[in-house]
N, C-alpha and C. Protein backbone atom coordinates (compact mmCIF):
# COMPACT_ATOMS: atom_id res chain seq x y z
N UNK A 1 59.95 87.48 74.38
CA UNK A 1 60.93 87.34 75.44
C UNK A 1 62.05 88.34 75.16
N UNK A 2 62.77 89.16 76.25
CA UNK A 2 63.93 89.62 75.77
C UNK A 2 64.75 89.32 77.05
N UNK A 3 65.81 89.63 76.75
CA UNK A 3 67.10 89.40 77.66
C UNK A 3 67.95 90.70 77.56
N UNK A 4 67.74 91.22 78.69
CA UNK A 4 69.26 92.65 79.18
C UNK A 4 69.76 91.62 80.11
N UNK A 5 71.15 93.08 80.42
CA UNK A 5 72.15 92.90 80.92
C UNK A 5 71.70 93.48 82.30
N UNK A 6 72.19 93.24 83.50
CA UNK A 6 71.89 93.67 85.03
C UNK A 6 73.11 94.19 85.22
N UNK A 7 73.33 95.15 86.41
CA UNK A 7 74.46 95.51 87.18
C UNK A 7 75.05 94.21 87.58
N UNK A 8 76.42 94.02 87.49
CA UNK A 8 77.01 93.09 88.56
C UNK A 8 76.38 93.45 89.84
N UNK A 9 76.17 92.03 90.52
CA UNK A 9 76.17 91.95 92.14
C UNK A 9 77.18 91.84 92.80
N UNK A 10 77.35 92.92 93.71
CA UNK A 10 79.07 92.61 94.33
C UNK A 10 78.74 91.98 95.83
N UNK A 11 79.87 90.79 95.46
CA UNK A 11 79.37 90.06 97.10
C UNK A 11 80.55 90.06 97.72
N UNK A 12 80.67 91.08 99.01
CA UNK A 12 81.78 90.53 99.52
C UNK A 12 81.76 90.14 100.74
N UNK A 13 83.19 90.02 100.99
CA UNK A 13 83.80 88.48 101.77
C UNK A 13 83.25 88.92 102.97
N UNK A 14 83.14 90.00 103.69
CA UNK A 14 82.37 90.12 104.85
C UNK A 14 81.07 89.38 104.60
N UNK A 15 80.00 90.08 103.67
CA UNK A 15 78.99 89.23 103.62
C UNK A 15 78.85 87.39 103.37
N UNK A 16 79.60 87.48 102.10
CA UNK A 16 79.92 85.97 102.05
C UNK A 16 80.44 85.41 103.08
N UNK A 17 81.17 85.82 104.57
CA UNK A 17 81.53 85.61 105.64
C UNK A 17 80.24 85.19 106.52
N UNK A 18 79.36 86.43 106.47
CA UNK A 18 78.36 85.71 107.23
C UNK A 18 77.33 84.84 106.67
N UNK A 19 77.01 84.68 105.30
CA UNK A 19 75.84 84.03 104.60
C UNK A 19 76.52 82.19 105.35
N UNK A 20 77.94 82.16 105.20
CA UNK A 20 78.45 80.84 104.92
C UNK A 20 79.15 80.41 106.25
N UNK A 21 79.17 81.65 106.81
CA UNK A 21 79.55 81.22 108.32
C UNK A 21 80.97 80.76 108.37
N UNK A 22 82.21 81.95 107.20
CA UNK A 22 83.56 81.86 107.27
C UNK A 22 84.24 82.43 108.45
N UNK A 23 85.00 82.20 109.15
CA UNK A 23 86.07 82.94 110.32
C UNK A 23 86.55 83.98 109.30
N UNK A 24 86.97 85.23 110.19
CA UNK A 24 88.26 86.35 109.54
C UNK A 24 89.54 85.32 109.07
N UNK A 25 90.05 84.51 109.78
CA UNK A 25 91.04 83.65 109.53
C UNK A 25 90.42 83.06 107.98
N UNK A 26 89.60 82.32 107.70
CA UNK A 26 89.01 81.64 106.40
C UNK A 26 89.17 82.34 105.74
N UNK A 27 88.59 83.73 105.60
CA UNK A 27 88.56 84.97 104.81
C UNK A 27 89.99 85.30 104.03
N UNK A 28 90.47 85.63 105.05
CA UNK A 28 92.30 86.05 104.81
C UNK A 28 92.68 84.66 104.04
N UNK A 29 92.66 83.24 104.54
CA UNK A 29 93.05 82.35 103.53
C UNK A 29 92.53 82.39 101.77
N UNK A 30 91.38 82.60 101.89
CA UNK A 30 90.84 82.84 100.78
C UNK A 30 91.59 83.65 99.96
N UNK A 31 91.69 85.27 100.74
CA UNK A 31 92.33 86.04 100.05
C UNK A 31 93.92 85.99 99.34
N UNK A 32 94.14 85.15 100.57
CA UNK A 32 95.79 85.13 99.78
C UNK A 32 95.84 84.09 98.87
N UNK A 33 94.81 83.03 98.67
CA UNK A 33 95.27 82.11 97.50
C UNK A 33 94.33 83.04 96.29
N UNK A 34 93.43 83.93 96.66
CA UNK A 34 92.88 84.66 95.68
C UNK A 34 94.28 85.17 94.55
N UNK A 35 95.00 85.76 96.09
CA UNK A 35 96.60 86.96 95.44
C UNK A 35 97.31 85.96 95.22
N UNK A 36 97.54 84.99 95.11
CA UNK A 36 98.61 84.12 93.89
C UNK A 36 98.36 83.38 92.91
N UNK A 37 97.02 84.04 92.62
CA UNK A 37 96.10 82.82 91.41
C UNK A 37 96.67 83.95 90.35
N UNK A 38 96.90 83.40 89.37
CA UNK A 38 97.29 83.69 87.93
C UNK A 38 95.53 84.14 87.25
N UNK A 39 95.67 85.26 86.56
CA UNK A 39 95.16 85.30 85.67
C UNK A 39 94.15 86.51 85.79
N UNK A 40 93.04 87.05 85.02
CA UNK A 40 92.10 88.15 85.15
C UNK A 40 91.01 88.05 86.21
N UNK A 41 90.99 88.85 86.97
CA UNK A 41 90.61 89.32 88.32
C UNK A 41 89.34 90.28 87.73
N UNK A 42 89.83 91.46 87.32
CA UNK A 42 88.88 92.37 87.66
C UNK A 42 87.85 92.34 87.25
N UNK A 43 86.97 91.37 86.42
CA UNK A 43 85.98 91.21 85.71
C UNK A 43 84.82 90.42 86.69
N UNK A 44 85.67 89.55 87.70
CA UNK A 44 84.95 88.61 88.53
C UNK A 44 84.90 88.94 90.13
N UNK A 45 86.84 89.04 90.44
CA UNK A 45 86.73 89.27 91.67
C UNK A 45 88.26 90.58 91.74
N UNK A 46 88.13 91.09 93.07
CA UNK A 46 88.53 91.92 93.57
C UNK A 46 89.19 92.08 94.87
N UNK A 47 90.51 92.34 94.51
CA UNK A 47 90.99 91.91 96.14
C UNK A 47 90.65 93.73 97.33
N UNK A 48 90.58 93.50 98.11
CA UNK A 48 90.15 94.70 98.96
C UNK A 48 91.43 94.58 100.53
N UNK A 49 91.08 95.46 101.15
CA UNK A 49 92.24 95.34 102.32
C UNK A 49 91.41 94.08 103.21
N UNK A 50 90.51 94.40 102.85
CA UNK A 50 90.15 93.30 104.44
C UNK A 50 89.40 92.27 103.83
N UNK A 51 89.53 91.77 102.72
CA UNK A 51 89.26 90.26 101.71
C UNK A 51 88.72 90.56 100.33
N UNK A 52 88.07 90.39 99.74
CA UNK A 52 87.81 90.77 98.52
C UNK A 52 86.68 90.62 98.50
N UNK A 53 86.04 90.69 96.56
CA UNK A 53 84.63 91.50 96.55
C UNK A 53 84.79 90.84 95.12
N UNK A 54 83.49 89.37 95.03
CA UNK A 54 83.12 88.70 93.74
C UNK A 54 82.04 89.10 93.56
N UNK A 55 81.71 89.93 91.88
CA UNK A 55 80.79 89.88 91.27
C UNK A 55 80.09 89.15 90.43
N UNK A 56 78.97 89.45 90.78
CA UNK A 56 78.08 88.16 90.18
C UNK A 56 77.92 88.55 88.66
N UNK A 57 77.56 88.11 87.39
CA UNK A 57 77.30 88.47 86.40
C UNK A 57 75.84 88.31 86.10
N UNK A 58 74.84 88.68 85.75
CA UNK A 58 74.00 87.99 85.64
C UNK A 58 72.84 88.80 84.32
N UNK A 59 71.89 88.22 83.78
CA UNK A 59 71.33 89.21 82.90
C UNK A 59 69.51 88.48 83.37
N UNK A 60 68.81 89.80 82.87
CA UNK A 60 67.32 89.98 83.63
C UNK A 60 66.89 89.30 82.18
N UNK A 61 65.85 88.24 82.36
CA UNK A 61 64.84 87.47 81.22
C UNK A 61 63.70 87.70 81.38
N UNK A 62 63.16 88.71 80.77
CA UNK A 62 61.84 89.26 80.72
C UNK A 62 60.75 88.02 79.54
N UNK A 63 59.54 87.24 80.32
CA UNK A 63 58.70 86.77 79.05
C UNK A 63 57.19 87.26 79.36
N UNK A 64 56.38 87.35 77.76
CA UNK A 64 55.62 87.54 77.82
C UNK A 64 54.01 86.64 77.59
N UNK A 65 53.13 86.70 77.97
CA UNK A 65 52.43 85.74 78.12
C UNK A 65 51.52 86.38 77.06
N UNK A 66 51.02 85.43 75.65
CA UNK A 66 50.81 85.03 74.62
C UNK A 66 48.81 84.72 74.92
């Protein structure tokens, strides 16, 4: 078995807008309690002009059959 690391997946709020079926209004709420949350951002999420952009973290698990 091994385990790498993957590119972040960047999901943003447009898309996450339509997967979840948010309004522009929802969006913008999101964003502004995004912009008064305390603490490290750029590792996860990302604020943008027109809502922001969460990356996924994730790593690829390769196994082999024995």
């Amino acid at each position: 078995m091994s385990v790498d690391p993957a590119p972040a997946l960047a999901l943003t709020s447009e898309n996450l807008g339509r997967r979840y079926k948010l309004s522009k209004q929802r969006i913008a709420e999101i964003r502004n309690e995004m912009a008064k949350s305390p603490g490290e951002k750029n590792d996860l999420l990302r604020l943008t002009s027109k809502g922001f952009c969460a990356y996924l973290h994730y790593q690829i698990i390769t196994c082999f059959a024995v």
